[in-house]
C-alpha atoms as a PDB file:
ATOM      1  CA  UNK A   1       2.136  88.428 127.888  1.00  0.00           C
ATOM      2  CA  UNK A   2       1.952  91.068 125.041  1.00  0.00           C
ATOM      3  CA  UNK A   3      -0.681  93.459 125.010  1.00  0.00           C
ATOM      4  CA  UNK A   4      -4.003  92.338 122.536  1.00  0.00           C
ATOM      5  CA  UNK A   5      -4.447  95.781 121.016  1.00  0.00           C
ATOM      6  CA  UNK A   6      -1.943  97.982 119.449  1.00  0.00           C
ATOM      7  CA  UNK A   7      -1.620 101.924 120.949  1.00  0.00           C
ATOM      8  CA  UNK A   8      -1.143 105.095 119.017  1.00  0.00           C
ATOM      9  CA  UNK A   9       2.121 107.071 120.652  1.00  0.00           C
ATOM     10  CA  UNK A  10       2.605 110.305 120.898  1.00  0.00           C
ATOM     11  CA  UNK A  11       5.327 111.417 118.971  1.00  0.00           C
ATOM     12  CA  UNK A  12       6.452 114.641 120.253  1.00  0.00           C
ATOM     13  CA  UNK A  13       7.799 115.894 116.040  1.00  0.00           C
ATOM     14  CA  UNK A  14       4.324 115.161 114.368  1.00  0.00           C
ATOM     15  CA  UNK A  15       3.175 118.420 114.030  1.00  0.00           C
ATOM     16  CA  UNK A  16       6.926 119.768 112.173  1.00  0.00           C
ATOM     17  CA  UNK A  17       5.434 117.118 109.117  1.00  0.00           C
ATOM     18  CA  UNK A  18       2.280 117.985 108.363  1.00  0.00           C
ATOM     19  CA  UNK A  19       2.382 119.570 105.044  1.00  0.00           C
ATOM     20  CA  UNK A  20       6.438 119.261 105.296  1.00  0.00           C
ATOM     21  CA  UNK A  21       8.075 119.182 101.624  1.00  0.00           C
ATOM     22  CA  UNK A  22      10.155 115.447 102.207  1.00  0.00           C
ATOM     23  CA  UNK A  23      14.269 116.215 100.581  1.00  0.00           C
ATOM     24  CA  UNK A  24      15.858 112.834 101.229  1.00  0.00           C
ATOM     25  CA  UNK A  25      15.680 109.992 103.118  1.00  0.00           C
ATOM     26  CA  UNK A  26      19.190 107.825 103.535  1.00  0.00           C
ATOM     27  CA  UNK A  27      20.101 104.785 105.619  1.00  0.00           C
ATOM     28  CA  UNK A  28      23.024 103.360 106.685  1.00  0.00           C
ATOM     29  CA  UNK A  29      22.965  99.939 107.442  1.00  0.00           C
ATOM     30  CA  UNK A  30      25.831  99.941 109.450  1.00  0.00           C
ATOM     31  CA  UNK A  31      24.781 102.303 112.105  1.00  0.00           C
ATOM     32  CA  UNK A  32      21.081 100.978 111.557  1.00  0.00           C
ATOM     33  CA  UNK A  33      20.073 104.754 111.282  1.00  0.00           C
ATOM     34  CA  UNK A  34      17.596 106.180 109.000  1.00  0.00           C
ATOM     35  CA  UNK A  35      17.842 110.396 108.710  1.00  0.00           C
ATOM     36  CA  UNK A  36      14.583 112.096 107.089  1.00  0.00           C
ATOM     37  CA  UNK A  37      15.723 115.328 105.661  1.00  0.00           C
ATOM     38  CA  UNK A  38      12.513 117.611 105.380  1.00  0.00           C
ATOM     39  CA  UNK A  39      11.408 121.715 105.202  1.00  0.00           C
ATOM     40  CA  UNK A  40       8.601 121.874 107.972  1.00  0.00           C
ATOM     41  CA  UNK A  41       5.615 124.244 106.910  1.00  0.00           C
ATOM     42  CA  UNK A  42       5.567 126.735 109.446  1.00  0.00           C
ATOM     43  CA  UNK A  43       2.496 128.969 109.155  1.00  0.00           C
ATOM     44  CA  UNK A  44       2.769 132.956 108.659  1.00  0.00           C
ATOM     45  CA  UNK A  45      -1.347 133.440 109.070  1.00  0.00           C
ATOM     46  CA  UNK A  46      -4.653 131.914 109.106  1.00  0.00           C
ATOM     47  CA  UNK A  47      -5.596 129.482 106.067  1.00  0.00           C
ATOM     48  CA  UNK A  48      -7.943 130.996 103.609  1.00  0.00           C
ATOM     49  CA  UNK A  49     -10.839 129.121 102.045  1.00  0.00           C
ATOM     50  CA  UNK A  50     -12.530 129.540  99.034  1.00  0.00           C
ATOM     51  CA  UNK A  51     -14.663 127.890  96.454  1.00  0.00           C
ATOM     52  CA  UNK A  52     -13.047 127.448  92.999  1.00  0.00           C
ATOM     53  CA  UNK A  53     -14.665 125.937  89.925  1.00  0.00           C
ATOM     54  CA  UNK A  54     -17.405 124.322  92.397  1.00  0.00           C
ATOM     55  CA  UNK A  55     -14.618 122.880  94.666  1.00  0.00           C
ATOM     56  CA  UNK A  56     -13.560 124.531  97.756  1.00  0.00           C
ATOM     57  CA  UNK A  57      -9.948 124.898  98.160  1.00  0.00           C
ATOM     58  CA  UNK A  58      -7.664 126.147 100.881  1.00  0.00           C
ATOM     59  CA  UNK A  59      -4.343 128.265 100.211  1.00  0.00           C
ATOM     60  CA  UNK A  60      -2.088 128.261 103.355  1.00  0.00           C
ATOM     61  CA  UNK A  61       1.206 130.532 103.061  1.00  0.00           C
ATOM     62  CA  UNK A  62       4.088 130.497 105.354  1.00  0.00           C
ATOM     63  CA  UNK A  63       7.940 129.580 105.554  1.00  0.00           C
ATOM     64  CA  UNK A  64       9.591 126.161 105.159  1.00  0.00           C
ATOM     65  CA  UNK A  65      12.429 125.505 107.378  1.00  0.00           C
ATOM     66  CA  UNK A  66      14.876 122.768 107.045  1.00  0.00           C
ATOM     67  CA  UNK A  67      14.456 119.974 109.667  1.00  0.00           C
ATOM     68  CA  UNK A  68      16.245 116.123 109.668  1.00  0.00           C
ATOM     69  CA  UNK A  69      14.853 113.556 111.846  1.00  0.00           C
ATOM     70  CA  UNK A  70      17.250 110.999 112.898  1.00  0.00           C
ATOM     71  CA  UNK A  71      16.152 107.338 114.001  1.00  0.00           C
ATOM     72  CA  UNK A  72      18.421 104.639 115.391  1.00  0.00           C
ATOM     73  CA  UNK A  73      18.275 101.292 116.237  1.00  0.00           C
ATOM     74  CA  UNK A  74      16.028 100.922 112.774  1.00  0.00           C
ATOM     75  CA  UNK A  75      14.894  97.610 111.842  1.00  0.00           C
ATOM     76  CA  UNK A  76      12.623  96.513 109.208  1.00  0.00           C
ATOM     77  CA  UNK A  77      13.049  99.350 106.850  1.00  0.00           C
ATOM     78  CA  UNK A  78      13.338  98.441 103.289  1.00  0.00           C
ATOM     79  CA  UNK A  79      12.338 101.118 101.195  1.00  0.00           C
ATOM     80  CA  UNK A  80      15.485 103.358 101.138  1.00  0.00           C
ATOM     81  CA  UNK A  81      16.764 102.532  97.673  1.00  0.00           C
ATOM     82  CA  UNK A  82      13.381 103.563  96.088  1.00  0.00           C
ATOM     83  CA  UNK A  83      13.748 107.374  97.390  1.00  0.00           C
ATOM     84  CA  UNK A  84      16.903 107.498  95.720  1.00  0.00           C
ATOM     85  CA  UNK A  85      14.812 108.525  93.033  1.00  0.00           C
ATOM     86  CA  UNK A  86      13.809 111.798  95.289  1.00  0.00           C
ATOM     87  CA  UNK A  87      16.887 113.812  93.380  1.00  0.00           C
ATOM     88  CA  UNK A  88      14.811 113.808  90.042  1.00  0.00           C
ATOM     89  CA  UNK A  89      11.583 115.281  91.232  1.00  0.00           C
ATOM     90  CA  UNK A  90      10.956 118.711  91.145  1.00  0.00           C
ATOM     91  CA  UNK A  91      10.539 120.727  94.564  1.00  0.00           C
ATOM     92  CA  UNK A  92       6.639 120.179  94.518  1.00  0.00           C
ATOM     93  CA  UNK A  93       6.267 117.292  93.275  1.00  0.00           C
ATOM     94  CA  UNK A  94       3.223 115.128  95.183  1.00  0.00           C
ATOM     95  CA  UNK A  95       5.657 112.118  95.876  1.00  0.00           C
ATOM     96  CA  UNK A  96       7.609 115.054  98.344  1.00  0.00           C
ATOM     97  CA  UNK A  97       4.444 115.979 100.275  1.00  0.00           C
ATOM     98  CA  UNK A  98       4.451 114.819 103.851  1.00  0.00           C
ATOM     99  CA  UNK A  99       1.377 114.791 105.594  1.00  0.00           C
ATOM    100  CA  UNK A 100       2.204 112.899 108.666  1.00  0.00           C
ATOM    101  CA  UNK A 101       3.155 110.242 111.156  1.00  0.00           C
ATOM    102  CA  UNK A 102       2.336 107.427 112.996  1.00  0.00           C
ATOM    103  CA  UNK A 103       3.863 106.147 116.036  1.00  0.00           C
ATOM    104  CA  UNK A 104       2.184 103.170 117.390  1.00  0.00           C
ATOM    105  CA  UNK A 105       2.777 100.352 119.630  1.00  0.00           C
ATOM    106  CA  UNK A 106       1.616  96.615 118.260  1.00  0.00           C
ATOM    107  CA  UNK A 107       0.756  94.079 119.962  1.00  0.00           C
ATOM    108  CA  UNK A 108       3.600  92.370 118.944  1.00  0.00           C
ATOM    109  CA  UNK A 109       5.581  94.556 121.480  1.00  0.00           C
ATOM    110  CA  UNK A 110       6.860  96.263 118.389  1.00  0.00           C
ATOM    111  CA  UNK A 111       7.289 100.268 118.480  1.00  0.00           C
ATOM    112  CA  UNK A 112       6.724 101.156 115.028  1.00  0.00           C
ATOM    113  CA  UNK A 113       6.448 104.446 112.769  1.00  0.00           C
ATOM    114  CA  UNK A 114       4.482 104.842 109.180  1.00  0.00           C
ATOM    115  CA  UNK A 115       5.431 108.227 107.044  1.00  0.00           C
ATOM    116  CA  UNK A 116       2.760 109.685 105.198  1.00  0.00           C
ATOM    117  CA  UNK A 117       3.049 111.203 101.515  1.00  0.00           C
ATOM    118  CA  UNK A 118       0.330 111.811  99.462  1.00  0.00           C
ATOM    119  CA  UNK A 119       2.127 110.236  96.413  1.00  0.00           C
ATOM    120  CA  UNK A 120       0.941 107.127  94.726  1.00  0.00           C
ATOM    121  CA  UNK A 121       4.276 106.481  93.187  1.00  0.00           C
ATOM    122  CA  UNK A 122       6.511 105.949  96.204  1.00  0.00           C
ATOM    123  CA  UNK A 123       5.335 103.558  99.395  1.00  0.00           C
ATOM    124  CA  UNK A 124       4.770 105.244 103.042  1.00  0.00           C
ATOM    125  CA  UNK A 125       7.884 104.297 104.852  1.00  0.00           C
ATOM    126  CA  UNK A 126       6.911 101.750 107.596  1.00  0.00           C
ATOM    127  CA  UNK A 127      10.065 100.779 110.640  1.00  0.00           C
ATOM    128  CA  UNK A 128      10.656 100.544 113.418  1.00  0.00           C
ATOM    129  CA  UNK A 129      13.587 102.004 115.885  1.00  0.00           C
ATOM    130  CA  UNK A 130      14.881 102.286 119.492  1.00  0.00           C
ATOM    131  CA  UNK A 131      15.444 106.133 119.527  1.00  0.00           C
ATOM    132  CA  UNK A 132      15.036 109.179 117.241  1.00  0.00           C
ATOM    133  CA  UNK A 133      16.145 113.227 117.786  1.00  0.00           C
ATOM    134  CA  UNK A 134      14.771 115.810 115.900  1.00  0.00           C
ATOM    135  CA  UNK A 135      17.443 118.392 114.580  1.00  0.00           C
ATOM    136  CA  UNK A 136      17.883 121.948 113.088  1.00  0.00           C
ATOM    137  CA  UNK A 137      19.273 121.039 109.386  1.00  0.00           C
ATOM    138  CA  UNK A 138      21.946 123.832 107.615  1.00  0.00           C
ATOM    139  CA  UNK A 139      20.282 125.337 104.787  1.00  0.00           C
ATOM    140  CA  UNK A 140      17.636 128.861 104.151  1.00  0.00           C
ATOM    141  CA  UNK A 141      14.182 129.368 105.063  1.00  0.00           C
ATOM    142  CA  UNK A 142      12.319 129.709 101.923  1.00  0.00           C
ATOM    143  CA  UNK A 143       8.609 131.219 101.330  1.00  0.00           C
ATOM    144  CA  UNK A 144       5.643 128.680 101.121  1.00  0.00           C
ATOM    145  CA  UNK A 145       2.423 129.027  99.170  1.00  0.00           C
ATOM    146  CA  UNK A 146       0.318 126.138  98.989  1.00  0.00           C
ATOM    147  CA  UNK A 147      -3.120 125.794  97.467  1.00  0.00           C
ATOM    148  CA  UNK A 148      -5.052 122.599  97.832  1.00  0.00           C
ATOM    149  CA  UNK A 149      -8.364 121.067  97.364  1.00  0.00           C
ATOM    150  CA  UNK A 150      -8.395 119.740 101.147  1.00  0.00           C
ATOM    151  CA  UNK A 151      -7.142 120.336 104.636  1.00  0.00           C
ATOM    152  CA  UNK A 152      -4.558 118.151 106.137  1.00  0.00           C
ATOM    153  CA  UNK A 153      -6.518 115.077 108.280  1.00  0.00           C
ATOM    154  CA  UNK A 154      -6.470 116.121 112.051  1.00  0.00           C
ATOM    155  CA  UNK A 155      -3.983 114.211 114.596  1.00  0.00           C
ATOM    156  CA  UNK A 156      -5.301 110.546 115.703  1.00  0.00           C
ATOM    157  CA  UNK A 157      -6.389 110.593 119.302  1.00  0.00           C
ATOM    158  CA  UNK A 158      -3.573 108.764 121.674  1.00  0.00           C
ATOM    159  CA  UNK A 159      -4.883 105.705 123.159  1.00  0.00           C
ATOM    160  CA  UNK A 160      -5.765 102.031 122.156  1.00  0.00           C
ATOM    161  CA  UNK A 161      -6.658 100.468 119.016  1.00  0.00           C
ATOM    162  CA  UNK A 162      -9.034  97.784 119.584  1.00  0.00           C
ATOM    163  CA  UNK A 163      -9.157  94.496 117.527  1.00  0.00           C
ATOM    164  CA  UNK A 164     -12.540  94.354 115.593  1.00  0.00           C
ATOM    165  CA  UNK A 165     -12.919  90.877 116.076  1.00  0.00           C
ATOM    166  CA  UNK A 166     -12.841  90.981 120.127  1.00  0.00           C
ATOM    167  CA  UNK A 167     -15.271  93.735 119.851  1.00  0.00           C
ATOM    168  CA  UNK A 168     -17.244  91.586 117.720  1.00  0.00           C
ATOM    169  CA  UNK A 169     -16.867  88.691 120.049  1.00  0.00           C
ATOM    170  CA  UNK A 170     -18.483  90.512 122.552  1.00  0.00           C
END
């Protein structure tokens, strides 16, 4: 008998894409692999925070350093052929900001991951997979500098995810 509420996993990379700057994402079909190519945000100091034109703002500074994540066993992944388009954005372009992941087990006995971007132009990559590694990508560590109008949304808590309507129910 599957479980009747879904769980949040850990997954043991989450931190390396908050505020990561997303390069590529490619699949091959054949292998059923999906490899996220991405320059993880890795802080130099504390975040300053000030108030600009009424709005408070946060500037963060650091170094990004090229990271791939590699998933196998992927299934249920359809999205690859619209970040083909990634090659024609500029380095900080909204549709490259990563601001997350989430790793979750559904009650359908179904391991899956979601990808979050803060773009409204390209979907948040939802699949699932039977293994992933986390790997040092070739390439130079570049100086960050980011200023934006809000922090990045804490971690979810491990644990379960209740259905609403058996809490209701009760």
């Amino acid at each position: 008998m599957s479980n009747p509420y879904a769980q949040i996993l850990e997954f043991p990379f989450a931190a390396s894409l908050l505020n990561a700057q997303l390069d590529a994402i490619y699949e091959n079909p054949h292998e059923q692999e999906l490899v996220i190519d991405y320059r993880e945000l890795r802080l130099t100091g504390e975040s300053q925070i000030f108030k600009r034109e009424e709005r408070y703002v946060e500037q963060l500074r650091g170094a990004y350093i090229p990271r791939r994540l590699r998933f196998r066993g992927v299934q249920n992944f359809a999205g690859a052929a619209v970040y083909e388009q990634l090659n024609a954005l500029p380095d900080h372009d909204m549709a490259r900001s990563l601001q997350g992941i989430l790793y979750w087990h559904a009650p359908d006995d179904i391991k899956r991951f979601l990808l979050f971007n803060t773009s409204s132009r390209l979907p948040a990559p939802l699949f699932s997979c039977s293994e992933y590694v986390h790997e040092d990508r070739g390439g130079s560590i570049s100086s960050a500098e980011i200023t934006r109008e809000f922090s990045s949304p804490p971690l979810l808590p491990l644990g379960p995810i209740f259905r609403p309507e058996q809490l209701y129910r009760q």
